[in-house]
Every structure is written in C-alpha cells, then in structure tokens.
PDB file of N, CA and C in Angstrom:
ATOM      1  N   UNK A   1     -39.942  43.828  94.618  1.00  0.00           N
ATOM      2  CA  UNK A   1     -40.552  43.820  93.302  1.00  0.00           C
ATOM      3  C   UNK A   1     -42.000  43.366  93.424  1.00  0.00           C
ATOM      4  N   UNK A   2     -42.704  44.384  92.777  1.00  0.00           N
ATOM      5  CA  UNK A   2     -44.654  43.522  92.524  1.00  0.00           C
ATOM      6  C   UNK A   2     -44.706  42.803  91.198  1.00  0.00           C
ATOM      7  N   UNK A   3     -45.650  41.581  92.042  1.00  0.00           N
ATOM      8  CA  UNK A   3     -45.471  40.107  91.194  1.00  0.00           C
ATOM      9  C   UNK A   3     -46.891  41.158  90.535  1.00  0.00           C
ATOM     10  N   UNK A   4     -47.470  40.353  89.608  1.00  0.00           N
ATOM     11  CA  UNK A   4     -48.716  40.140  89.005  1.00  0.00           C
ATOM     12  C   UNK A   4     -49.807  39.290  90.133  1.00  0.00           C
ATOM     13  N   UNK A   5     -48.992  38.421  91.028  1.00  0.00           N
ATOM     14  CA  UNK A   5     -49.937  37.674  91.824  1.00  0.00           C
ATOM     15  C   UNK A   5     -50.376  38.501  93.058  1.00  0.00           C
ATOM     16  N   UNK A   6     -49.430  39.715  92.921  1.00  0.00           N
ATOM     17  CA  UNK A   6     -49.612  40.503  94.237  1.00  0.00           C
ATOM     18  C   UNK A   6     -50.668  41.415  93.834  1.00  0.00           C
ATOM     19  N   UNK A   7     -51.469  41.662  92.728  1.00  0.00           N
ATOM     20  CA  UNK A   7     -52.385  42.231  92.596  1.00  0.00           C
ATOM     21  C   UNK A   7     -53.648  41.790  91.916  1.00  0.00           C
ATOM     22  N   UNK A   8     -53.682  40.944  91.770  1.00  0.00           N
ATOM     23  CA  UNK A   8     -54.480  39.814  90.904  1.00  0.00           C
ATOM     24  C   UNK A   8     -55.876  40.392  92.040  1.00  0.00           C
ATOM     25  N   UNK A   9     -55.998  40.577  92.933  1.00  0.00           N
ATOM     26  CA  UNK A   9     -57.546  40.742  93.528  1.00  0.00           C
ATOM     27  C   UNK A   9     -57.569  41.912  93.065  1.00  0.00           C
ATOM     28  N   UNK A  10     -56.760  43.036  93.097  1.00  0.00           N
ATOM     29  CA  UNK A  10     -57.280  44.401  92.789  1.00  0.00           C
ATOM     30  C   UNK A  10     -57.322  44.792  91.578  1.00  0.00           C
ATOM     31  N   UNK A  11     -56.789  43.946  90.712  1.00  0.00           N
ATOM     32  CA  UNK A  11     -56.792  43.987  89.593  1.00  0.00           C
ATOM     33  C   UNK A  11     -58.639  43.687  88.952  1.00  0.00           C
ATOM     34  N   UNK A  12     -58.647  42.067  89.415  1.00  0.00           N
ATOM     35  CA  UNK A  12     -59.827  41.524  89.020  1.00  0.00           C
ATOM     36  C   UNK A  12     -61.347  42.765  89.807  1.00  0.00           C
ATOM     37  N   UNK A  13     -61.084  43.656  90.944  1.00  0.00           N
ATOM     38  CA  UNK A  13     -61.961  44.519  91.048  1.00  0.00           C
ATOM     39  C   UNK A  13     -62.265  45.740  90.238  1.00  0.00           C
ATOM     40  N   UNK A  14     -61.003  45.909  90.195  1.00  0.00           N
ATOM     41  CA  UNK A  14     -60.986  47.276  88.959  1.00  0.00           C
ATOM     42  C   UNK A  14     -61.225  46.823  87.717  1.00  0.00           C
ATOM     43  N   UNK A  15     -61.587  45.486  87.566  1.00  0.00           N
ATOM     44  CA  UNK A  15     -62.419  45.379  86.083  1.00  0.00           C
ATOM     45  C   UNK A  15     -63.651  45.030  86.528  1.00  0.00           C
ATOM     46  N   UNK A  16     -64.217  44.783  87.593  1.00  0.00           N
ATOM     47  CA  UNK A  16     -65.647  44.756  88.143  1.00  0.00           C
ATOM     48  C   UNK A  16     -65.846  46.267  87.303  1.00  0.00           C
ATOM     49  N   UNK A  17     -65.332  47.280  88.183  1.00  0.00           N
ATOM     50  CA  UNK A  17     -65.640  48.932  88.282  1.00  0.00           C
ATOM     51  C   UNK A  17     -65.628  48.994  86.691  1.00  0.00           C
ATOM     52  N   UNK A  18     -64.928  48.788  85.874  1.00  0.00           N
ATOM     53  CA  UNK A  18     -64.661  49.268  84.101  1.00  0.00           C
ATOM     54  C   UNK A  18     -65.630  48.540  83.570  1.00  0.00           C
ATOM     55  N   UNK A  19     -65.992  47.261  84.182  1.00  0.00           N
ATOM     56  CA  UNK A  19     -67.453  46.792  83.126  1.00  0.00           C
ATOM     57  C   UNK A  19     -68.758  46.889  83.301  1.00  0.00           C
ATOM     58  N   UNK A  20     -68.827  47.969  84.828  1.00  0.00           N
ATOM     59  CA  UNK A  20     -70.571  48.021  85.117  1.00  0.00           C
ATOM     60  C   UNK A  20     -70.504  49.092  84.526  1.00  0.00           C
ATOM     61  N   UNK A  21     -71.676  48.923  83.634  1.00  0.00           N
ATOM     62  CA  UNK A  21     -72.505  49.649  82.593  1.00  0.00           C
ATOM     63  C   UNK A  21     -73.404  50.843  83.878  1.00  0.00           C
ATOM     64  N   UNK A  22     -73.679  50.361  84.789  1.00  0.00           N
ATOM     65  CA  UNK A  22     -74.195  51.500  85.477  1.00  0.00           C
ATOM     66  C   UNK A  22     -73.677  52.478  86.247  1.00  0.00           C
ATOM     67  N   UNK A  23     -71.895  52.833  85.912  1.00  0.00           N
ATOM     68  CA  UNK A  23     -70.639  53.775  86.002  1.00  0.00           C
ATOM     69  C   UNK A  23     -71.120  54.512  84.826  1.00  0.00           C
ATOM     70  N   UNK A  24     -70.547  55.748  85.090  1.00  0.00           N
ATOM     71  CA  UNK A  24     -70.100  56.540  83.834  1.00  0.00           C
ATOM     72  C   UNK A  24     -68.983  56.136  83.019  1.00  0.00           C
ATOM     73  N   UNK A  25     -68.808  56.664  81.907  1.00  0.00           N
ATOM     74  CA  UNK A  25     -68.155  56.432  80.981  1.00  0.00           C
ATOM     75  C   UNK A  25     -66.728  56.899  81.130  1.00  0.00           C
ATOM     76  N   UNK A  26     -66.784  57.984  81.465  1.00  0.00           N
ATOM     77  CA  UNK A  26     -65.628  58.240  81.568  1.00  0.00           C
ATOM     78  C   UNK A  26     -64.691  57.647  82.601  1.00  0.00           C
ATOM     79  N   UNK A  27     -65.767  57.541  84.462  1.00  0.00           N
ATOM     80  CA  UNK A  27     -65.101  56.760  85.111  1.00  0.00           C
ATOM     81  C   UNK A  27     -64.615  55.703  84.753  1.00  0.00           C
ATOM     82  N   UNK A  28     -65.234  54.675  84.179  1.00  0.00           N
ATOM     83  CA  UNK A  28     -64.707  53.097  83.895  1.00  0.00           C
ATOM     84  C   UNK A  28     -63.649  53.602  82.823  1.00  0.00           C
ATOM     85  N   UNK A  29     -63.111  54.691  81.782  1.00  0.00           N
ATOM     86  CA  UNK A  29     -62.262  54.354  81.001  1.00  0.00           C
ATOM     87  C   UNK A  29     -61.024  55.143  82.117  1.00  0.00           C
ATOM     88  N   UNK A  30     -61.438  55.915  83.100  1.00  0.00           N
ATOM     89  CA  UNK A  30     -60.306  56.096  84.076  1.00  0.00           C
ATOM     90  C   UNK A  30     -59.495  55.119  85.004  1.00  0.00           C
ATOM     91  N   UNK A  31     -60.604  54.068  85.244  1.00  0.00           N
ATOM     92  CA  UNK A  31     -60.350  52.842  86.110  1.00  0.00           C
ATOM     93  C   UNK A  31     -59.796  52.079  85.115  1.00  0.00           C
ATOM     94  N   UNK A  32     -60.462  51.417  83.966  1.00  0.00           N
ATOM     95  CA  UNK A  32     -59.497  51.006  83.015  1.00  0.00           C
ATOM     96  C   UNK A  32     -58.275  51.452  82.619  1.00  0.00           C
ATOM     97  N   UNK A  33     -57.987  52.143  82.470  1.00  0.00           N
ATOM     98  CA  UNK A  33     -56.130  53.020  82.231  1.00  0.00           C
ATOM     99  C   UNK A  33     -55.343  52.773  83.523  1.00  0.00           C
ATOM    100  N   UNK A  34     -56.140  53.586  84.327  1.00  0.00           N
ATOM    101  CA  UNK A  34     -54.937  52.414  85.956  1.00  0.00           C
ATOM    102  C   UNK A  34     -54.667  50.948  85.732  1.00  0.00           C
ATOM    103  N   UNK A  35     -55.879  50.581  85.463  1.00  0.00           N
ATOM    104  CA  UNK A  35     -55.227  48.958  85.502  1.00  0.00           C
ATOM    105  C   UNK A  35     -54.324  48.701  84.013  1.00  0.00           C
ATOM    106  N   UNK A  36     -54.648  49.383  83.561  1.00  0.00           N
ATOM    107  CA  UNK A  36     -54.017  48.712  82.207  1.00  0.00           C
ATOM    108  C   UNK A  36     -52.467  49.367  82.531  1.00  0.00           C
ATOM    109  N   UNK A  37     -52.116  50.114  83.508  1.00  0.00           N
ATOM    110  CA  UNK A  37     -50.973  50.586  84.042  1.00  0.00           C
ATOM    111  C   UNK A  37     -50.320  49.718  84.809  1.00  0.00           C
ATOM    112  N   UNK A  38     -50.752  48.784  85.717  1.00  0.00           N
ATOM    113  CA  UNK A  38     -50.946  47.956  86.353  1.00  0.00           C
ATOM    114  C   UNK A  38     -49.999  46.316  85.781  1.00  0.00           C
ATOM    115  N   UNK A  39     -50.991  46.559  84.485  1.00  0.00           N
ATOM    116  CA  UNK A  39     -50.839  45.031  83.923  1.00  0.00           C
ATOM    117  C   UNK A  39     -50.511  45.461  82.371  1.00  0.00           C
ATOM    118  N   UNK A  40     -48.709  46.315  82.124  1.00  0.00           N
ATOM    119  CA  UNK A  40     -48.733  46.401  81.079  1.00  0.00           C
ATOM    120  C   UNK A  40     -47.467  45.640  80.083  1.00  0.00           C
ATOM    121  N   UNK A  41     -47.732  44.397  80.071  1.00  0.00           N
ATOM    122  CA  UNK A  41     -47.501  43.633  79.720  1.00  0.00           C
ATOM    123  C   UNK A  41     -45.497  43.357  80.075  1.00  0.00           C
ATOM    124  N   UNK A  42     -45.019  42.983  81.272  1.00  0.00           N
ATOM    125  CA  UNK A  42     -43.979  42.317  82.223  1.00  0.00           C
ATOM    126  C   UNK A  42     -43.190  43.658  83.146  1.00  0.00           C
ATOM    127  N   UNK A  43     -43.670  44.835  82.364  1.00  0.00           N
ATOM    128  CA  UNK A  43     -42.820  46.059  82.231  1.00  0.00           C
ATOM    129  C   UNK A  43     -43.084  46.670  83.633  1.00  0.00           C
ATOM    130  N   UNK A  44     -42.263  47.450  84.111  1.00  0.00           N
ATOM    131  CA  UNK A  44     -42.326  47.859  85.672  1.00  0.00           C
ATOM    132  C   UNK A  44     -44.084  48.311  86.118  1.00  0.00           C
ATOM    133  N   UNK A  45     -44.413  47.951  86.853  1.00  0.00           N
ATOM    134  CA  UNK A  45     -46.095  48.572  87.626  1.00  0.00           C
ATOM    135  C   UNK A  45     -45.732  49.323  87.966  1.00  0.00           C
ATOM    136  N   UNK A  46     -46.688  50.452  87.381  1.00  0.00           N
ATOM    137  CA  UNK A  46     -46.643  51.744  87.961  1.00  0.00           C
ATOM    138  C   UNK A  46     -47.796  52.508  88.934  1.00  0.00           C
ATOM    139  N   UNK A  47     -47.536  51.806  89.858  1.00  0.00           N
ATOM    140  CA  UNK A  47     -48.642  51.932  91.246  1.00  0.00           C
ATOM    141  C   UNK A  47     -49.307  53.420  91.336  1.00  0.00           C
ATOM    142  N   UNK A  48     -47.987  53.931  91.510  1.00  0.00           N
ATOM    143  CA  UNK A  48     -47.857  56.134  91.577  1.00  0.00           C
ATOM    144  C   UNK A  48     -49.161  56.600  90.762  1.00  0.00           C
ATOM    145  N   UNK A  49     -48.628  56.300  89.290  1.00  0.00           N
ATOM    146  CA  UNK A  49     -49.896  57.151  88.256  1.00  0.00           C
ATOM    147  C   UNK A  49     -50.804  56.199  88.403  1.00  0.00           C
ATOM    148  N   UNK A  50     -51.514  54.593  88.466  1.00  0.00           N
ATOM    149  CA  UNK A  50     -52.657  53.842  88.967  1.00  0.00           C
ATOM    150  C   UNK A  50     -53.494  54.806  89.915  1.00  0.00           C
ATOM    151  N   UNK A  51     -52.795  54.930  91.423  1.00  0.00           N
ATOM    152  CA  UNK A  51     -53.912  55.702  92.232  1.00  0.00           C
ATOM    153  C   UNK A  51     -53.914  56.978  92.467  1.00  0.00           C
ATOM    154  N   UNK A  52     -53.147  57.629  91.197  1.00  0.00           N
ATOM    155  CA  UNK A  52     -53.165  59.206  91.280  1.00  0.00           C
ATOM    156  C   UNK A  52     -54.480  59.377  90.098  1.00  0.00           C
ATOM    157  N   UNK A  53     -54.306  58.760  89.600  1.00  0.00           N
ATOM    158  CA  UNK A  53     -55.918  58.304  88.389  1.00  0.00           C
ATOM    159  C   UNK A  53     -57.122  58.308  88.981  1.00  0.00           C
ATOM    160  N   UNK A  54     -56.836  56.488  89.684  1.00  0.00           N
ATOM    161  CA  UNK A  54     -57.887  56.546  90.528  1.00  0.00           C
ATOM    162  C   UNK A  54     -58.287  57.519  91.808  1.00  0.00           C
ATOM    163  N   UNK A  55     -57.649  58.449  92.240  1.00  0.00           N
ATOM    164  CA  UNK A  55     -57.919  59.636  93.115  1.00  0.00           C
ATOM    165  C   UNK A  55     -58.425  60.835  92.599  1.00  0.00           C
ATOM    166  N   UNK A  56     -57.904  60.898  91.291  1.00  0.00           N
ATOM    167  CA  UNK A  56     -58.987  61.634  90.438  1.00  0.00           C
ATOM    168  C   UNK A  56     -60.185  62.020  90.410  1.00  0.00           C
ATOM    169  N   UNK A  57     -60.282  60.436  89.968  1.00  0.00           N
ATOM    170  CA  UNK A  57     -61.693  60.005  89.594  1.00  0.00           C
ATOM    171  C   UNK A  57     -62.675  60.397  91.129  1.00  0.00           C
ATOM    172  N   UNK A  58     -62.371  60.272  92.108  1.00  0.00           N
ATOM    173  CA  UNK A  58     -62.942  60.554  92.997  1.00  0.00           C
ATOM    174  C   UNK A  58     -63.762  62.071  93.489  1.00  0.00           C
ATOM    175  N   UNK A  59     -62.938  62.780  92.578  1.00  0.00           N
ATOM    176  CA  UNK A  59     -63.417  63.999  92.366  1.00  0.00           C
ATOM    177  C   UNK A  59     -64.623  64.241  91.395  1.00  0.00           C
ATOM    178  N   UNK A  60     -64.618  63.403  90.801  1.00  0.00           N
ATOM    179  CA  UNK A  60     -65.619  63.349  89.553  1.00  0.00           C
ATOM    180  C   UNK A  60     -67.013  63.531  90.310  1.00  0.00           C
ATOM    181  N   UNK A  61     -67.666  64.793  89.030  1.00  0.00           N
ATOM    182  CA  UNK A  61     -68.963  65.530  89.747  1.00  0.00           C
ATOM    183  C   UNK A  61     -70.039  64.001  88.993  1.00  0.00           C
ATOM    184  N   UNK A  62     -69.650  63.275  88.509  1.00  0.00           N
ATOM    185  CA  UNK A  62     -70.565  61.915  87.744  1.00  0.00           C
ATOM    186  C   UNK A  62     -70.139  61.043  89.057  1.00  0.00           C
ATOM    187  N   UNK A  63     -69.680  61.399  89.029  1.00  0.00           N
ATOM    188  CA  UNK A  63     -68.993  59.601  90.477  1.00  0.00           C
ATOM    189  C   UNK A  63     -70.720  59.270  91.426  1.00  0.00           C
ATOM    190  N   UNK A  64     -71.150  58.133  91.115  1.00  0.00           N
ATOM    191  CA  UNK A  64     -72.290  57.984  91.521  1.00  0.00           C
ATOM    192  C   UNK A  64     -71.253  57.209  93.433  1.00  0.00           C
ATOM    193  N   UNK A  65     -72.304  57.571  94.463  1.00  0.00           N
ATOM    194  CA  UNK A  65     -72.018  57.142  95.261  1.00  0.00           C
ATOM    195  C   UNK A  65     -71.717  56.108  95.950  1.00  0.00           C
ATOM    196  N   UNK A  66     -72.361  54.885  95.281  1.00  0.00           N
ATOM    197  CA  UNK A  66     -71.987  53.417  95.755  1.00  0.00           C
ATOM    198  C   UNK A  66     -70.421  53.403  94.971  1.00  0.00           C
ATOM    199  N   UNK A  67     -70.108  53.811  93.912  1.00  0.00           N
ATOM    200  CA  UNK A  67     -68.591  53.607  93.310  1.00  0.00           C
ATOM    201  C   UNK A  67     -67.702  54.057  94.508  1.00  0.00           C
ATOM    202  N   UNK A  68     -67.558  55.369  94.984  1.00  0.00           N
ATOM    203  CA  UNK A  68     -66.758  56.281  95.550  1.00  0.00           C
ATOM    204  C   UNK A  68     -66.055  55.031  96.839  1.00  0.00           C
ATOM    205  N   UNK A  69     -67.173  54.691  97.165  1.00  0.00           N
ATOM    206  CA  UNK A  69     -65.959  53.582  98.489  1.00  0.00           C
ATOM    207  C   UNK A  69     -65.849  52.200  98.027  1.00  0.00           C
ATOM    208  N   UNK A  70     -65.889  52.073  96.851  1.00  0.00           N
ATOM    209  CA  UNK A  70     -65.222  50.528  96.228  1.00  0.00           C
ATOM    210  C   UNK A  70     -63.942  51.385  95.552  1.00  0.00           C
ATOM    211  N   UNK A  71     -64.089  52.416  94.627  1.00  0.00           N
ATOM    212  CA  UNK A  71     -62.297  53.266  94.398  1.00  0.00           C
ATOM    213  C   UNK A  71     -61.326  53.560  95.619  1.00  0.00           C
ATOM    214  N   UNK A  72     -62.112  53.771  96.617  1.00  0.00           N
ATOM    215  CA  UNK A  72     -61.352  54.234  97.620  1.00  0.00           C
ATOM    216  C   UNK A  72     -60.536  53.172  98.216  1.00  0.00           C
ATOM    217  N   UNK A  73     -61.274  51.588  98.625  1.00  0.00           N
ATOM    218  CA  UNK A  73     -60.670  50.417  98.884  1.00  0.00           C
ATOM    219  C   UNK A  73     -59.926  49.792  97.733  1.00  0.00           C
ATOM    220  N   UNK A  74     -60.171  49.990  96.494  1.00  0.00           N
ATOM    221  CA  UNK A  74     -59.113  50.087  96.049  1.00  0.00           C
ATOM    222  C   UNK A  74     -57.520  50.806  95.602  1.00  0.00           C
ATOM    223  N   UNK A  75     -57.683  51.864  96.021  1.00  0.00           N
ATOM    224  CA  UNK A  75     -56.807  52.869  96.281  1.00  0.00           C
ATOM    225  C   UNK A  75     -55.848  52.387  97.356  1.00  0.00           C
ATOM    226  N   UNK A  76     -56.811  51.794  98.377  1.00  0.00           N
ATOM    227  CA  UNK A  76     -56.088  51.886  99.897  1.00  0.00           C
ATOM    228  C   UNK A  76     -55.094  50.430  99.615  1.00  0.00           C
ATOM    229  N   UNK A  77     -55.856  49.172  98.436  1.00  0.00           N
ATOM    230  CA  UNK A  77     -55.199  48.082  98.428  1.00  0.00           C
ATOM    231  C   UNK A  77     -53.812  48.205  97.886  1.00  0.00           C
ATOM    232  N   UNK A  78     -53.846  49.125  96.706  1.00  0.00           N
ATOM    233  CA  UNK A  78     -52.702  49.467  96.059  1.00  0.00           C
ATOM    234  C   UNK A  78     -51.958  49.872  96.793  1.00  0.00           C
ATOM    235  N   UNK A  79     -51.837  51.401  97.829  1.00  0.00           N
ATOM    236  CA  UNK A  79     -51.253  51.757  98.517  1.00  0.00           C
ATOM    237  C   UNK A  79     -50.761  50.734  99.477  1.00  0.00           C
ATOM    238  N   UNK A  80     -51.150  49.445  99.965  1.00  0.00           N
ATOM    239  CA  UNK A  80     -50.508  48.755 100.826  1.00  0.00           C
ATOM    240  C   UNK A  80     -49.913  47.951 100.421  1.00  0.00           C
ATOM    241  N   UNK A  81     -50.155  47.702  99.216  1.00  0.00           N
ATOM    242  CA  UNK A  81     -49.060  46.957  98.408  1.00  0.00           C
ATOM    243  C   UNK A  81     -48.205  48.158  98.117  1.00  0.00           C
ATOM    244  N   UNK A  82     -48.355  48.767  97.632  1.00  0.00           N
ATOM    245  CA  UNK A  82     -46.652  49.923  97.446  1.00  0.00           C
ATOM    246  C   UNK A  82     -45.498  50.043  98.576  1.00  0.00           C
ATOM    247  N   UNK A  83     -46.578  50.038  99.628  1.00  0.00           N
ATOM    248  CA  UNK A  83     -45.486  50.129 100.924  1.00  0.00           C
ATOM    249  C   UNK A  83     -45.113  48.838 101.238  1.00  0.00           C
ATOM    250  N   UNK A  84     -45.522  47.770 100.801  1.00  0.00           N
ATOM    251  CA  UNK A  84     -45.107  46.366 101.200  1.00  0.00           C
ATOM    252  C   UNK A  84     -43.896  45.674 100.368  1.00  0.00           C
ATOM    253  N   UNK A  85     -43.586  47.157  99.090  1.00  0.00           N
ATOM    254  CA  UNK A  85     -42.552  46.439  98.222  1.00  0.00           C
ATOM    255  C   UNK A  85     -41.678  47.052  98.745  1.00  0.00           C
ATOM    256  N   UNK A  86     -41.328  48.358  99.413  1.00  0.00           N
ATOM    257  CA  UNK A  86     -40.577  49.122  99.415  1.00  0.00           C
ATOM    258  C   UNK A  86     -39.843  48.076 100.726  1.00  0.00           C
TER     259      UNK A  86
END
C-alpha cells in the first residue's frame, strides 16, 4: 500500500511545477490534476493515470525545456514507487 509519506517529496515538486508562473497554463493545470490524483483525499493513489498525464504533458509543443527533465524525474520517482508497492 502507498502511504502519503511515500510521496510527500514528489508531491511537494509537482506543486513547485503547478505554481511557476513561468510554465504554461495548461502544463501546470496538467501537473496539478496528477497530483490532485495523487492526494485525493485517503482514497486509493492512482499512480497509472498521475504519470500517464504527466507523460503527456511531455509531448506538449508549449513544454518549455528546463520543465521537460524536472517531469521526467518526476515520472521516474512515481514509477519507483509503483514498483516498490507491488
């Protein structure tokens, strides 16, 4: 089972990414919806649709380039927590 404590760093990054104003708009409300997937209030985390979102977003023709490898390390954190519950 994933605690809340087991994601508390990737959590607190993916609201770095949703509150810089110098993201696009749409990215940060994509990064915001993963997490809010994440942390939705005790109910199962749903890791799957989190970094199928955030993999998305990676496609995005707005995705400014310093974002693209802070989503990606976060992608990769999630993913190692998924395999660490199983």
């Amino acid at each position: 089972m994933i605690t809340r404590k087991d994601l508390n760093g990737v959590i607190d990054h993916m609201e770095n990414v949703a509150n810089d104003s110098g993201i696009p708009r749409n990215i940060r409300k994509s990064v915001s919806d993963a997490k809010d997937r994440l942390t939705n209030g005790g109910q199962d985390v749903d890791l799957t649709s989190a970094i199928y979102t955030l993999d998305e977003c990676l496609n995005d023709i707005n995705m400014p380039f310093h974002v693209r490898p802070e989503l990606m390390e976060i992608i990769s954190q999630l993913e190692r927590i998924k395999e660490d519950a199983k």
